[in-house]
C-alpha atoms as a PDB file:
ATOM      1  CA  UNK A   1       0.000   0.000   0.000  1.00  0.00           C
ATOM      2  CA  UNK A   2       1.559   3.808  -0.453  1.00  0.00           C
ATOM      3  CA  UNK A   3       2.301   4.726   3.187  1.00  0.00           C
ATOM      4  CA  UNK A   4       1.937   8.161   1.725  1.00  0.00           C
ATOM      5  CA  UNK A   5      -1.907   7.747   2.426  1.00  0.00           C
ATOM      6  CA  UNK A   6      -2.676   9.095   5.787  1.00  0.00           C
ATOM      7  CA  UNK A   7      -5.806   7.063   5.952  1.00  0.00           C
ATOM      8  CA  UNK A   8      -7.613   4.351   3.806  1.00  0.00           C
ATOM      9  CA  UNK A   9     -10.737   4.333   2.133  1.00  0.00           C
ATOM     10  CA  UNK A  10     -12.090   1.860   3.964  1.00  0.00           C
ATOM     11  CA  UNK A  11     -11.544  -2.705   4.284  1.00  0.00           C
ATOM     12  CA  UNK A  12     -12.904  -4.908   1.184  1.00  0.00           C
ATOM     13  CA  UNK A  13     -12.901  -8.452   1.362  1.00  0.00           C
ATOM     14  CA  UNK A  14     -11.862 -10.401  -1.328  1.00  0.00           C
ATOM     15  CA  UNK A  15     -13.066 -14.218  -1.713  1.00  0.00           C
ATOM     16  CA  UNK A  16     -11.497 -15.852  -4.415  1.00  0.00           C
ATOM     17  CA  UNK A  17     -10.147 -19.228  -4.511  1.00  0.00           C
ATOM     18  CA  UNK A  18      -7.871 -18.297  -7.924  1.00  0.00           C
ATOM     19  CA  UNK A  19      -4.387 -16.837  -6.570  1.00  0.00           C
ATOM     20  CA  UNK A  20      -3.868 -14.681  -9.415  1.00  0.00           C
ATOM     21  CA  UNK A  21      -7.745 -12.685  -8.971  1.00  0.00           C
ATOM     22  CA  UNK A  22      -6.753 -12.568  -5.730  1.00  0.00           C
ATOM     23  CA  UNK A  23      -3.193 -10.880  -6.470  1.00  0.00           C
ATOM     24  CA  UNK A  24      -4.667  -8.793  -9.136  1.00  0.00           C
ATOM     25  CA  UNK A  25      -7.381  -7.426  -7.523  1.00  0.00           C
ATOM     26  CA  UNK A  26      -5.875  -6.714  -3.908  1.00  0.00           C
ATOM     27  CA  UNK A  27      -3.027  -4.677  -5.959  1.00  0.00           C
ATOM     28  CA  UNK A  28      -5.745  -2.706  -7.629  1.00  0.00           C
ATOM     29  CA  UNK A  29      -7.896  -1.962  -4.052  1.00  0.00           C
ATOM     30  CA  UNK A  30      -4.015  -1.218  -2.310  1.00  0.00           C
ATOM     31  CA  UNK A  31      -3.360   0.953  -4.581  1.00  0.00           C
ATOM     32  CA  UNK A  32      -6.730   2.983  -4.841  1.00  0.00           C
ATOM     33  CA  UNK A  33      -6.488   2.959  -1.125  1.00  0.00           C
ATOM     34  CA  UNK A  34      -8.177   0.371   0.538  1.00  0.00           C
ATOM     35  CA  UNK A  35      -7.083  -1.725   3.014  1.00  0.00           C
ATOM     36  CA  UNK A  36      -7.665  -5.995   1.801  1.00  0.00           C
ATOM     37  CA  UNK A  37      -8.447  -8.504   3.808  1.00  0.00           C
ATOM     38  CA  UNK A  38      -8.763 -12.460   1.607  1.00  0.00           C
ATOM     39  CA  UNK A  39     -10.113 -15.479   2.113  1.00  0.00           C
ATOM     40  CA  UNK A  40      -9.762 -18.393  -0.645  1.00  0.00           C
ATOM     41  CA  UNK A  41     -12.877 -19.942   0.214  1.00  0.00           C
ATOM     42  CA  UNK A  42     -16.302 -19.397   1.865  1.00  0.00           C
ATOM     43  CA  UNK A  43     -15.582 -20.882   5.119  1.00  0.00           C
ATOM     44  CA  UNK A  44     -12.553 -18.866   6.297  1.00  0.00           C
ATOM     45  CA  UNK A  45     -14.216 -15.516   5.323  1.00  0.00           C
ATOM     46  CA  UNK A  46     -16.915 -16.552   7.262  1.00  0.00           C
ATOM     47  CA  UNK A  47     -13.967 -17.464   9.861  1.00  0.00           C
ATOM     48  CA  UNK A  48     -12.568 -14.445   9.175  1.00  0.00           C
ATOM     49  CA  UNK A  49     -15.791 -11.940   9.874  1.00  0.00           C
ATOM     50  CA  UNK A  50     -15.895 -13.591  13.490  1.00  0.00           C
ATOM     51  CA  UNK A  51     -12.924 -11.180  14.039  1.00  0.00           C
ATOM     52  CA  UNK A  52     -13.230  -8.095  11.414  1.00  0.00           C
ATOM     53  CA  UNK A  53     -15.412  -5.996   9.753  1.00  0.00           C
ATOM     54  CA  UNK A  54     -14.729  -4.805   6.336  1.00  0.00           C
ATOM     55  CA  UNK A  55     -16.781  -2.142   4.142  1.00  0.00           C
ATOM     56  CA  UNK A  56     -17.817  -4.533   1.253  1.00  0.00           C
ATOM     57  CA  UNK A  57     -17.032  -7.815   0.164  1.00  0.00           C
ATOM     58  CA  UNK A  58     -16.014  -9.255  -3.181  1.00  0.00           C
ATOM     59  CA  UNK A  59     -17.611 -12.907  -3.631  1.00  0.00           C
ATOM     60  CA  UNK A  60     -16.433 -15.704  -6.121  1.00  0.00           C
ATOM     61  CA  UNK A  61     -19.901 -17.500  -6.825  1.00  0.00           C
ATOM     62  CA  UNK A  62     -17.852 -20.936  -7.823  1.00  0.00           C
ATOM     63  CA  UNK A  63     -15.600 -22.272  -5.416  1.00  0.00           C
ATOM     64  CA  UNK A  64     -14.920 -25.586  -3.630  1.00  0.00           C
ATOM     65  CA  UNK A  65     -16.440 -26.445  -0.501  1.00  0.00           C
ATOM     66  CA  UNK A  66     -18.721 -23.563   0.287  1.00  0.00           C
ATOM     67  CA  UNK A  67     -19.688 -21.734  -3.032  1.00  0.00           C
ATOM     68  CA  UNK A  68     -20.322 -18.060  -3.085  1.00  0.00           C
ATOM     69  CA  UNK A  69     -24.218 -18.195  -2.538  1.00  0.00           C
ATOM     70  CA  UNK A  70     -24.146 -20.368   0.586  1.00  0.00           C
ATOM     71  CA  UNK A  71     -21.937 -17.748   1.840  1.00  0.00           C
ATOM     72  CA  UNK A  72     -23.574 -14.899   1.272  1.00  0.00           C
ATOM     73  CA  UNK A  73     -26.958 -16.445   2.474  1.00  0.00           C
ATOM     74  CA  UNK A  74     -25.285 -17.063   5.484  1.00  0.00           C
ATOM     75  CA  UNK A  75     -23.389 -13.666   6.080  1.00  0.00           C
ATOM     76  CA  UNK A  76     -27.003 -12.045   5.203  1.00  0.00           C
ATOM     77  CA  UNK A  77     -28.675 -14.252   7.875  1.00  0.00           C
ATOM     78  CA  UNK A  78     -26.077 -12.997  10.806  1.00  0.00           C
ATOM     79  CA  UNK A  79     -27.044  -9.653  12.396  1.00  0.00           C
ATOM     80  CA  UNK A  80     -23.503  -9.042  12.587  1.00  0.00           C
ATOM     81  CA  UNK A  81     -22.699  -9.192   8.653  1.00  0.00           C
ATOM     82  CA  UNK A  82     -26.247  -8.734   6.915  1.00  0.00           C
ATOM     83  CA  UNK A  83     -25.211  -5.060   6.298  1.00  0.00           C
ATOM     84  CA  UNK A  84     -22.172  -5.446   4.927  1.00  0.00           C
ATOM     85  CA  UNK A  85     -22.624  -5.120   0.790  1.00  0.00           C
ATOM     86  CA  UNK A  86     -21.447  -8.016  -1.066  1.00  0.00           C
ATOM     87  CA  UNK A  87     -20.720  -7.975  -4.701  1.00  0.00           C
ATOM     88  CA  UNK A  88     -20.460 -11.074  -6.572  1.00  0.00           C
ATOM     89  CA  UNK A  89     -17.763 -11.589  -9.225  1.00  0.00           C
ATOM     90  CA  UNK A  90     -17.948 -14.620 -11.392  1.00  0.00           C
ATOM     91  CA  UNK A  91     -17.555 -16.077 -14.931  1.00  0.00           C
ATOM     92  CA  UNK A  92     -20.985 -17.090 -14.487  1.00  0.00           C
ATOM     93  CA  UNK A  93     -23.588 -15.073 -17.050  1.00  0.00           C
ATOM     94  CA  UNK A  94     -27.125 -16.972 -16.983  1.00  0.00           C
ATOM     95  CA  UNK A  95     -29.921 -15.104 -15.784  1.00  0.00           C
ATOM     96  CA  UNK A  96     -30.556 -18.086 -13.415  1.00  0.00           C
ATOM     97  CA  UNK A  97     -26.968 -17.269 -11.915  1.00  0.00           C
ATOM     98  CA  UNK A  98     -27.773 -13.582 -11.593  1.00  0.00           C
ATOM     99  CA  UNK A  99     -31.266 -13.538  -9.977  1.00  0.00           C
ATOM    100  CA  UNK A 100     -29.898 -16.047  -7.704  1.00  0.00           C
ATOM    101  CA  UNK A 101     -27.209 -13.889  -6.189  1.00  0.00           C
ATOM    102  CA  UNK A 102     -29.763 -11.049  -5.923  1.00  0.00           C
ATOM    103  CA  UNK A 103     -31.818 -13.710  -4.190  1.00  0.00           C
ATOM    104  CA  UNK A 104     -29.429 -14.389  -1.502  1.00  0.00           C
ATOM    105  CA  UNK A 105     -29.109 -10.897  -0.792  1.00  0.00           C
ATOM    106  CA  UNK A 106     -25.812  -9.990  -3.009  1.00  0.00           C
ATOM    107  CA  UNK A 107     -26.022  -5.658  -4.121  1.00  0.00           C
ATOM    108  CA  UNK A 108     -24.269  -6.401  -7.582  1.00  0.00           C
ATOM    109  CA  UNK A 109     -22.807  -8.795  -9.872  1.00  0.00           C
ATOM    110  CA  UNK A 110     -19.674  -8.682 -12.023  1.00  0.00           C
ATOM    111  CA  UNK A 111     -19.023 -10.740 -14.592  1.00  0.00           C
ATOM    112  CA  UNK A 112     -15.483 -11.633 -15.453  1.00  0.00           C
ATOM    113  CA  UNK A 113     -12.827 -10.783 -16.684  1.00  0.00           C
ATOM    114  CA  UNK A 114     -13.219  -8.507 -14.338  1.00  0.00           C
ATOM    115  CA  UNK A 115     -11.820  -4.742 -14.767  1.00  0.00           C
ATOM    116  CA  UNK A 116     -10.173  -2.997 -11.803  1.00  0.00           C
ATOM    117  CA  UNK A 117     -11.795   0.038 -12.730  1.00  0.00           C
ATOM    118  CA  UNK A 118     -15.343  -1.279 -12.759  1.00  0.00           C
ATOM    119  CA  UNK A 119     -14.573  -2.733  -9.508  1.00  0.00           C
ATOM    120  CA  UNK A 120     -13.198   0.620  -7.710  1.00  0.00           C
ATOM    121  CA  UNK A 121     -15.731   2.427  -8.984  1.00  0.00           C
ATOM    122  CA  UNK A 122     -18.901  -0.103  -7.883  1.00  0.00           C
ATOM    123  CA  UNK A 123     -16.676  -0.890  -4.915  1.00  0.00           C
ATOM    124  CA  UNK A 124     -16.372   3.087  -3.819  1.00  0.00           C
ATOM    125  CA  UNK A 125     -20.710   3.686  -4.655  1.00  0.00           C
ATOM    126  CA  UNK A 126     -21.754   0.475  -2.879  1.00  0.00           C
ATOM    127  CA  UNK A 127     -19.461   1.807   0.406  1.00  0.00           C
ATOM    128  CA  UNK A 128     -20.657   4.995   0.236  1.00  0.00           C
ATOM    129  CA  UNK A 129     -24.249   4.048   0.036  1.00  0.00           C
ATOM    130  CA  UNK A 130     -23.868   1.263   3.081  1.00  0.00           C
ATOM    131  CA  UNK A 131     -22.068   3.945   5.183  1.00  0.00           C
ATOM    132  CA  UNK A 132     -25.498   6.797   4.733  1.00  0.00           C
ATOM    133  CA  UNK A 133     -27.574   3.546   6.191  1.00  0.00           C
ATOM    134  CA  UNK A 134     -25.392   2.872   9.167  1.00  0.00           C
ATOM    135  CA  UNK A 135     -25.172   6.511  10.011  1.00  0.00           C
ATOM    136  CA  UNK A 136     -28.885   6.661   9.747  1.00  0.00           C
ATOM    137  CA  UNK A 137     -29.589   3.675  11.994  1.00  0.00           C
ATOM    138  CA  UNK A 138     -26.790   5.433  14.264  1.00  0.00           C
ATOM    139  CA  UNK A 139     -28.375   8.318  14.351  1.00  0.00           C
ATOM    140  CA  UNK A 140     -31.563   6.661  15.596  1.00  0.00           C
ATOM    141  CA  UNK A 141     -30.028   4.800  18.099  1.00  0.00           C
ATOM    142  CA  UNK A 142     -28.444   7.906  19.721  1.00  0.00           C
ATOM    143  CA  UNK A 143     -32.384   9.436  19.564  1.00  0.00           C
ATOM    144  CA  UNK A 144     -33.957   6.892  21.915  1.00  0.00           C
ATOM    145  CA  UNK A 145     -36.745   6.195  19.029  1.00  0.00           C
ATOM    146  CA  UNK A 146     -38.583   3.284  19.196  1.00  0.00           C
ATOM    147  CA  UNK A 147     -38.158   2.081  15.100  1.00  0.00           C
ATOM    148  CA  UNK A 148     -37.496  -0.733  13.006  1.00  0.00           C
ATOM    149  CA  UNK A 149     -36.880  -1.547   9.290  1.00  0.00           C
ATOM    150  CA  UNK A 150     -38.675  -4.213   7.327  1.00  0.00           C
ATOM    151  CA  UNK A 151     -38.498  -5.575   3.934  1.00  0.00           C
ATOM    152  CA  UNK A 152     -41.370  -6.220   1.199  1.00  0.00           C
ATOM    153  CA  UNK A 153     -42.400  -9.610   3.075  1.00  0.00           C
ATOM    154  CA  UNK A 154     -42.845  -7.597   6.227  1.00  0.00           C
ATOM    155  CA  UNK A 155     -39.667  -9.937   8.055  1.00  0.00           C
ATOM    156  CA  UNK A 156     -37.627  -7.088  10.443  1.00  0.00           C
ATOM    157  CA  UNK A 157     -34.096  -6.433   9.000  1.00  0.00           C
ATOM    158  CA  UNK A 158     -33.005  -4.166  11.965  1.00  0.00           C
ATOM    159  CA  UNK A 159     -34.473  -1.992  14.650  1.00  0.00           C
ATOM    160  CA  UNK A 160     -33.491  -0.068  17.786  1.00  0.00           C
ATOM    161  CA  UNK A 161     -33.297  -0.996  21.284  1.00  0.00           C
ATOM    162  CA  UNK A 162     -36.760   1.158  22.112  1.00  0.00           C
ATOM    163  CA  UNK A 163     -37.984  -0.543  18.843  1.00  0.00           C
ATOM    164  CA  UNK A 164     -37.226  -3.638  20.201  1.00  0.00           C
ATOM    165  CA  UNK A 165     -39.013  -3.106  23.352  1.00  0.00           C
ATOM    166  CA  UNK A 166     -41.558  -1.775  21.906  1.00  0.00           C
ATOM    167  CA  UNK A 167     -42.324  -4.882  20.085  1.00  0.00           C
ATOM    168  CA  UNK A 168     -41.611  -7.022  23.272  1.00  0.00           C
ATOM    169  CA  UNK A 169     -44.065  -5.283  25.049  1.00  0.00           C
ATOM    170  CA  UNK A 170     -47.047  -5.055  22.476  1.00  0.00           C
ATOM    171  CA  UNK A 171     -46.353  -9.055  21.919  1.00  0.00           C
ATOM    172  CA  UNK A 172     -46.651  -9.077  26.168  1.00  0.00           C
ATOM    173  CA  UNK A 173     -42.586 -10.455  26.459  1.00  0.00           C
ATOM    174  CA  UNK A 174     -40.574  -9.844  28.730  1.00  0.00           C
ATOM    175  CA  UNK A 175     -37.572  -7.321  28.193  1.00  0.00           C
ATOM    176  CA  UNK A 176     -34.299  -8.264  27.702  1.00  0.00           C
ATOM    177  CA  UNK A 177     -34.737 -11.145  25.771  1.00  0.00           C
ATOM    178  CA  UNK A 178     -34.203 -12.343  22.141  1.00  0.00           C
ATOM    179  CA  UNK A 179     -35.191  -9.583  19.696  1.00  0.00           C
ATOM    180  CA  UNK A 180     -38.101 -10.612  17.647  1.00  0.00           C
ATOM    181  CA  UNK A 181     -37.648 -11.645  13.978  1.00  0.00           C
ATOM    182  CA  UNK A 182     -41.091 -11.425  13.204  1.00  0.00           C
ATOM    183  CA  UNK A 183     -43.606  -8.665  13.501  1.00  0.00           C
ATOM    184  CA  UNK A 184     -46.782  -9.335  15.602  1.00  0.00           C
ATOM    185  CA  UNK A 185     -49.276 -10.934  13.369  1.00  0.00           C
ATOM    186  CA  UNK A 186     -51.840  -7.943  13.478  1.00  0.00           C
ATOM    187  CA  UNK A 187     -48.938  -5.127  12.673  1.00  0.00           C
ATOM    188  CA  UNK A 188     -47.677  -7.894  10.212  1.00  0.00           C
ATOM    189  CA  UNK A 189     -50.392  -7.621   7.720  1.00  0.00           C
ATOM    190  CA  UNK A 190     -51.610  -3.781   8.148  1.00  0.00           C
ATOM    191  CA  UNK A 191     -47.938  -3.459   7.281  1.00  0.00           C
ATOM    192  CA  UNK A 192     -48.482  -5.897   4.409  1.00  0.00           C
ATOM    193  CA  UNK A 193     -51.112  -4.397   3.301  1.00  0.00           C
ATOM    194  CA  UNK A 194     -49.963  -0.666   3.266  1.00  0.00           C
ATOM    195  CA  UNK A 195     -47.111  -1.974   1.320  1.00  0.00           C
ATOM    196  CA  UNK A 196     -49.225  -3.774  -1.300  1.00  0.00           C
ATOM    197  CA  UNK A 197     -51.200  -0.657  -2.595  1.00  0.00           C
ATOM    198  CA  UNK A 198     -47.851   1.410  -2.024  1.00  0.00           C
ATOM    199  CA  UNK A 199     -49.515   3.586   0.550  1.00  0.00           C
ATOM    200  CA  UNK A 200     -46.616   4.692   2.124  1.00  0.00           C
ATOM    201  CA  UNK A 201     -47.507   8.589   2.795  1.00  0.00           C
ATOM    202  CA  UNK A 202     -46.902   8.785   6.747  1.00  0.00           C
ATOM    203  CA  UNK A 203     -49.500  11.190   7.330  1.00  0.00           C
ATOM    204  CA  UNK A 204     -52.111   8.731   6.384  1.00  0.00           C
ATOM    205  CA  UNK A 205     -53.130   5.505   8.337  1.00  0.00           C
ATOM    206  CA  UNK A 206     -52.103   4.974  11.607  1.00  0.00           C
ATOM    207  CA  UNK A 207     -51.452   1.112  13.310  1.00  0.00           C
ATOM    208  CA  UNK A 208     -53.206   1.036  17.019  1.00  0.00           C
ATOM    209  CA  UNK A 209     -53.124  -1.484  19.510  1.00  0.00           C
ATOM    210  CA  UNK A 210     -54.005  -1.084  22.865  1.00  0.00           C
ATOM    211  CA  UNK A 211     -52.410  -3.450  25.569  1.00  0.00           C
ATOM    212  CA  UNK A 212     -52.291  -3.993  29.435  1.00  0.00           C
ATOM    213  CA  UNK A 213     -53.497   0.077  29.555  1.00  0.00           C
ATOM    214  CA  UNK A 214     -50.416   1.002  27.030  1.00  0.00           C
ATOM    215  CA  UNK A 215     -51.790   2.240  23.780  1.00  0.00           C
ATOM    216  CA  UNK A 216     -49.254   1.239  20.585  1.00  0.00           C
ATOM    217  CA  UNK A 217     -49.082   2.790  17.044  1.00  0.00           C
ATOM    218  CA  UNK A 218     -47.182   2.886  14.214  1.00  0.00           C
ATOM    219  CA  UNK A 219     -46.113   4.828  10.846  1.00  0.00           C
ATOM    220  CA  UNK A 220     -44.811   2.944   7.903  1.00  0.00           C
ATOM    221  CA  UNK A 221     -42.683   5.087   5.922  1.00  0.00           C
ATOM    222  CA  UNK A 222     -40.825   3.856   2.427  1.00  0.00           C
ATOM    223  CA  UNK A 223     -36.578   3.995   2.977  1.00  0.00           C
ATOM    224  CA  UNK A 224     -34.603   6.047   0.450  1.00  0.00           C
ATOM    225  CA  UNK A 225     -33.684   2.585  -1.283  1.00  0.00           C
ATOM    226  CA  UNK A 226     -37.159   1.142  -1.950  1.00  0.00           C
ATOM    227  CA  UNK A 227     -36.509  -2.532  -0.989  1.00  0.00           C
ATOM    228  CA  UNK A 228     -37.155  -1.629   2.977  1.00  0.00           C
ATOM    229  CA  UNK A 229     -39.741   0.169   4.937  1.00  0.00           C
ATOM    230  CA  UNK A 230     -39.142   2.060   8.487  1.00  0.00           C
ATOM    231  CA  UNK A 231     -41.879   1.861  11.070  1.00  0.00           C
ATOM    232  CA  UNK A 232     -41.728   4.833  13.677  1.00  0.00           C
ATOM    233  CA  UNK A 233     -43.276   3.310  16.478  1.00  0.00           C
ATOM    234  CA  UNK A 234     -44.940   5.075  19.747  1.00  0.00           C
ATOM    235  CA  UNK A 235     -46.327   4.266  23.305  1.00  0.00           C
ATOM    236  CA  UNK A 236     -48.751   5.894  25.162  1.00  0.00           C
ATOM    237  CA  UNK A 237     -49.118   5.615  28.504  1.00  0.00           C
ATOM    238  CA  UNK A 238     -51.897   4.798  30.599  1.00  0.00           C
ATOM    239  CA  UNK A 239     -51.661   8.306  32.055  1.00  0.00           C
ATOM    240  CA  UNK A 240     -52.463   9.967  29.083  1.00  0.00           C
ATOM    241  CA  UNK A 241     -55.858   9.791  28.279  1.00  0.00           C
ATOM    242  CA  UNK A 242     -55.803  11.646  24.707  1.00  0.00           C
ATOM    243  CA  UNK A 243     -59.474  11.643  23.897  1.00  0.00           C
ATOM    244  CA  UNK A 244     -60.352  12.815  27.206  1.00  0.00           C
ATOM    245  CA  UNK A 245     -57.446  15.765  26.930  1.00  0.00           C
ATOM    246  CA  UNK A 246     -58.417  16.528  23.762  1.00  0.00           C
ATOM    247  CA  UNK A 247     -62.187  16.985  24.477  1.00  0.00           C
ATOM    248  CA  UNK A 248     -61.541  18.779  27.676  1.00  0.00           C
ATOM    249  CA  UNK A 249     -59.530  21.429  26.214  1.00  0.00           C
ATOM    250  CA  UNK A 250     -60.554  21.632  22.919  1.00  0.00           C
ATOM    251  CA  UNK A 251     -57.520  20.266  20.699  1.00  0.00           C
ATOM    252  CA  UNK A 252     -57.689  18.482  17.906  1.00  0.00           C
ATOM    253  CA  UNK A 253     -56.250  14.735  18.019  1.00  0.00           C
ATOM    254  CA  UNK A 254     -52.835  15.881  16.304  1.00  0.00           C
ATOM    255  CA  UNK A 255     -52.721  18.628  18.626  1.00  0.00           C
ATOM    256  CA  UNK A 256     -53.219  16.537  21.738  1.00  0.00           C
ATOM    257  CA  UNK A 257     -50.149  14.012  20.600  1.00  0.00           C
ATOM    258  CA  UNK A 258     -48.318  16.790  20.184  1.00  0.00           C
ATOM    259  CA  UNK A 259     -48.632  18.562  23.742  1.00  0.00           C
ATOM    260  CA  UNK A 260     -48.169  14.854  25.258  1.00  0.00           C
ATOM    261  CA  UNK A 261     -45.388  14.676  23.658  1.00  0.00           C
ATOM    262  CA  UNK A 262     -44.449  18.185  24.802  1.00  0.00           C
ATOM    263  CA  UNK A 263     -44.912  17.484  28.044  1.00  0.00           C
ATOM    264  CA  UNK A 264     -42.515  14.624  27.599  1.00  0.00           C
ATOM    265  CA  UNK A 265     -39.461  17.270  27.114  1.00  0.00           C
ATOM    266  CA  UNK A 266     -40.025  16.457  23.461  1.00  0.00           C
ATOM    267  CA  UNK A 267     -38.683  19.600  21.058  1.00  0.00           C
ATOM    268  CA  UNK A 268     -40.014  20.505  17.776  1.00  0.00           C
ATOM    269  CA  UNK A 269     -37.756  18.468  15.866  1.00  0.00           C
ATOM    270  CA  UNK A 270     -38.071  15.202  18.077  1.00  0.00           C
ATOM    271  CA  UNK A 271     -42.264  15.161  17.735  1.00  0.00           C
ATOM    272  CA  UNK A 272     -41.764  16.358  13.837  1.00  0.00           C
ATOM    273  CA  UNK A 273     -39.790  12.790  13.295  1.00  0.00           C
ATOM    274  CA  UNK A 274     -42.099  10.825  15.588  1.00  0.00           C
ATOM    275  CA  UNK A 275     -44.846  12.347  13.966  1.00  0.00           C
ATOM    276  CA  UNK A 276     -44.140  12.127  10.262  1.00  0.00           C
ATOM    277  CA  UNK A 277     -44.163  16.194  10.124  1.00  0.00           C
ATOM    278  CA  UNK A 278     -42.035  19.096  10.098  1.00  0.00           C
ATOM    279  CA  UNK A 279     -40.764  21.072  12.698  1.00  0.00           C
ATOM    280  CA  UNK A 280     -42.677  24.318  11.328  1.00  0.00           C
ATOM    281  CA  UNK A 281     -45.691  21.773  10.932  1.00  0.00           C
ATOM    282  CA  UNK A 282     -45.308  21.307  14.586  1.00  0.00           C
ATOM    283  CA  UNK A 283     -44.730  25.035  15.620  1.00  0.00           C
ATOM    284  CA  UNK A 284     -47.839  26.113  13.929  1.00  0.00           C
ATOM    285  CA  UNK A 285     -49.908  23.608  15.903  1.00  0.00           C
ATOM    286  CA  UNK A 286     -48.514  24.416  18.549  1.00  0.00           C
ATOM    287  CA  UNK A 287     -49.229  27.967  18.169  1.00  0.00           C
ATOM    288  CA  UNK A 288     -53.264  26.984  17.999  1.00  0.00           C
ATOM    289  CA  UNK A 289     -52.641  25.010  21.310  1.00  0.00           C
ATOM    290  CA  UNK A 290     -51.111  28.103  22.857  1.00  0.00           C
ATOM    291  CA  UNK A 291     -54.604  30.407  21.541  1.00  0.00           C
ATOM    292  CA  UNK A 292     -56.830  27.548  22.807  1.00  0.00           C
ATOM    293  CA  UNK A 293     -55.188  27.236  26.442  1.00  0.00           C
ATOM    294  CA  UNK A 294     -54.965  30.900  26.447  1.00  0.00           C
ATOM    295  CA  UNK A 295     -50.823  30.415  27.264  1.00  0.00           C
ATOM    296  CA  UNK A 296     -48.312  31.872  25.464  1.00  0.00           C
ATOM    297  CA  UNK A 297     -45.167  29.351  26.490  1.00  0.00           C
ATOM    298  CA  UNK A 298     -44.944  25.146  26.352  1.00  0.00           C
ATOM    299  CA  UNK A 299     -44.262  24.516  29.774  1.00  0.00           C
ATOM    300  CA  UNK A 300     -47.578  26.660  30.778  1.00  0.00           C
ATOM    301  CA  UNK A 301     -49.110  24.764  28.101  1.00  0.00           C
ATOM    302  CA  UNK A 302     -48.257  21.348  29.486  1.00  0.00           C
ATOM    303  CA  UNK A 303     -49.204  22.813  33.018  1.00  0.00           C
ATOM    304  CA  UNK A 304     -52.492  23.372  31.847  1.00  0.00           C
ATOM    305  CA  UNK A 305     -52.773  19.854  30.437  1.00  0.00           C
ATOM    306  CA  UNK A 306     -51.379  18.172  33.546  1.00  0.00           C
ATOM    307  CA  UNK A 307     -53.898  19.696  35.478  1.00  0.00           C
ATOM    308  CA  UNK A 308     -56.300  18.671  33.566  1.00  0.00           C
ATOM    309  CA  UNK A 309     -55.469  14.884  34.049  1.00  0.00           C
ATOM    310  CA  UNK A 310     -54.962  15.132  37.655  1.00  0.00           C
ATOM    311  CA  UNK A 311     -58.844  16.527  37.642  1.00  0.00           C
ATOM    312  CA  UNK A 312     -59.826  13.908  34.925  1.00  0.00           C
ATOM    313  CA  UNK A 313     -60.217  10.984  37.587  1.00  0.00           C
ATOM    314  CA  UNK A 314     -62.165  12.933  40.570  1.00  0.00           C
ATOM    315  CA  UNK A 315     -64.694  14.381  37.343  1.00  0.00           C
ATOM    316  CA  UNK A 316     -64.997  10.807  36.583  1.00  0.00           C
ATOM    317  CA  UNK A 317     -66.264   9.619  39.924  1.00  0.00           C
END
């Protein structure tokens, strides 16, 4: 590699059991930047990932032993490795051969010979574009949102921790165990079904479940790749009677989620992603809920609410 690079590009695995497209195309990665990590066969990659974690892989489809497909099915079946993007390289050209390494869950196909600037350049998009997810996920991690991601089929592909409980306690499980592969057979097919007539817009349609006092809903919204959906999922506590806020001061249902969540120490931007809306979207409601409760700040606002439910029990005896 030229030590004059302060930094690589990133790690590509290479899975090859020919020595000289293994030679040819490490030089070619090395030289663009990239660090290389190889495996001749499927086995010791999959030995290999126990212990790293490259950017992308490059996947012979014929080998001995374990062939390219079993391997990939298997790296796209471990939590650990499903993310990583796996491009298949192969002299292999029937359609057969090509839908079948889509199937198994491979992001692009290369027939050889193989050129190293095809590969650098597929390589370097394929990265770039599995990097934006991760930071995404990240991103909603570090939020404390309760969401999840599914594919066309409705089977999870990844979720949060809050998603995750979430989904352990609308199923009634306890915490702290497995995560769920499945999603609960009601949210399962609204899900479905959203997804079949490509109704996708997350102001419209609304999942609800109501369990043990806890009332659950969710948002299906379409992922900037098309082949997953992300479910924003919320809880409502028992102490938050909505319908009975929203009738006893006058809101609207949107604008009583939004002053629950207010009163949460949600801001703007937080209830705008939970929601589905904008932050302005959110401002201007709020604005209404300030006219209606005659306040002119949130935490008078929420006073006013809280109030409210601490009278809500004695009006109902």
């Amino acid at each position: 590699m030229n030590p004059s690079r302060p930094q690589a590009l990133g790690t590509v695995m290479i899975v090859d059991d020919a020595p000289g497209n293994l030679a040819f195309l490490s030089d070619a990665l090395e030289e663009a930047g990239y660090r290389v990590l190889v495996a001749t066969d499927g086995a010791s990659a999959l030995e290999q990932l126990r212990y790293a974690q490259p950017d992308a892989i490059l996947l012979d489809a014929v080998m001995p032993g374990l062939d390219g497909f079993e391997t990939c099915r298997r790296l796209k079946a471990d939590p650990g490795t499903s993310l990583i993007p796996v491009i298949f390289m192969t002299a292999l050209s029937e359609l057969d051969d090509l839908l079948r390494a889509f199937e198994e869950g491979a992001v692009d196909y290369l027939v050889k010979p193989i050129r190293h600037q095809e590969v650098l350049a597929r390589v370097g998009s394929h990265m770039a574009q599995a990097r934006l997810i991760r930071r995404s996920e990240d991103a909603l991690v570090r939020s404390g949102f309760a969401a999840l991601a599914i594919d066309g089929a409705g089977g999870i592909t990844w979720l949060t921790p809050a998603g995750c409980r979430w989904l352990q306690e609308l199923s009634g499980r306890s915490s702290g165990g497995t995560p769920p592969a499945n999603l609960p057979p009601p949210l399962a097919e609204w899900s479905r079904q959203r997804i079949a007539v490509e109704d996708t817009d997350p102001h419209q349609g609304t999942f609800t479940a109501q369990r043990d006092g806890k009332r659950f809903t969710a948002r299906l919204v379409p992922c900037q790749d098309g082949q997953e959906y992300l479910l924003l999922l919320q809880e409502s506590s028992g102490d938050w009677n909505l319908d009975s806020l929203k009738s006893a001061l006058g809101l609207t249902p949107r604008e009583a989620e939004i002053l629950m969540w207010i009163a949460r120490g949600k801001t703007n931007k937080d209830v705008g992603q939970i929601l589905g809306s904008s932050p302005r979207t959110i401002n201007k409601h709020l604005e209404h809920i300030f006219e209606k409760l005659g306040v002119a700040t949130r935490a008078a606002a929420v006073a006013v609410a809280l109030d409210r439910m601490r009278d809500a029990p004695e009006a109902a005896a």
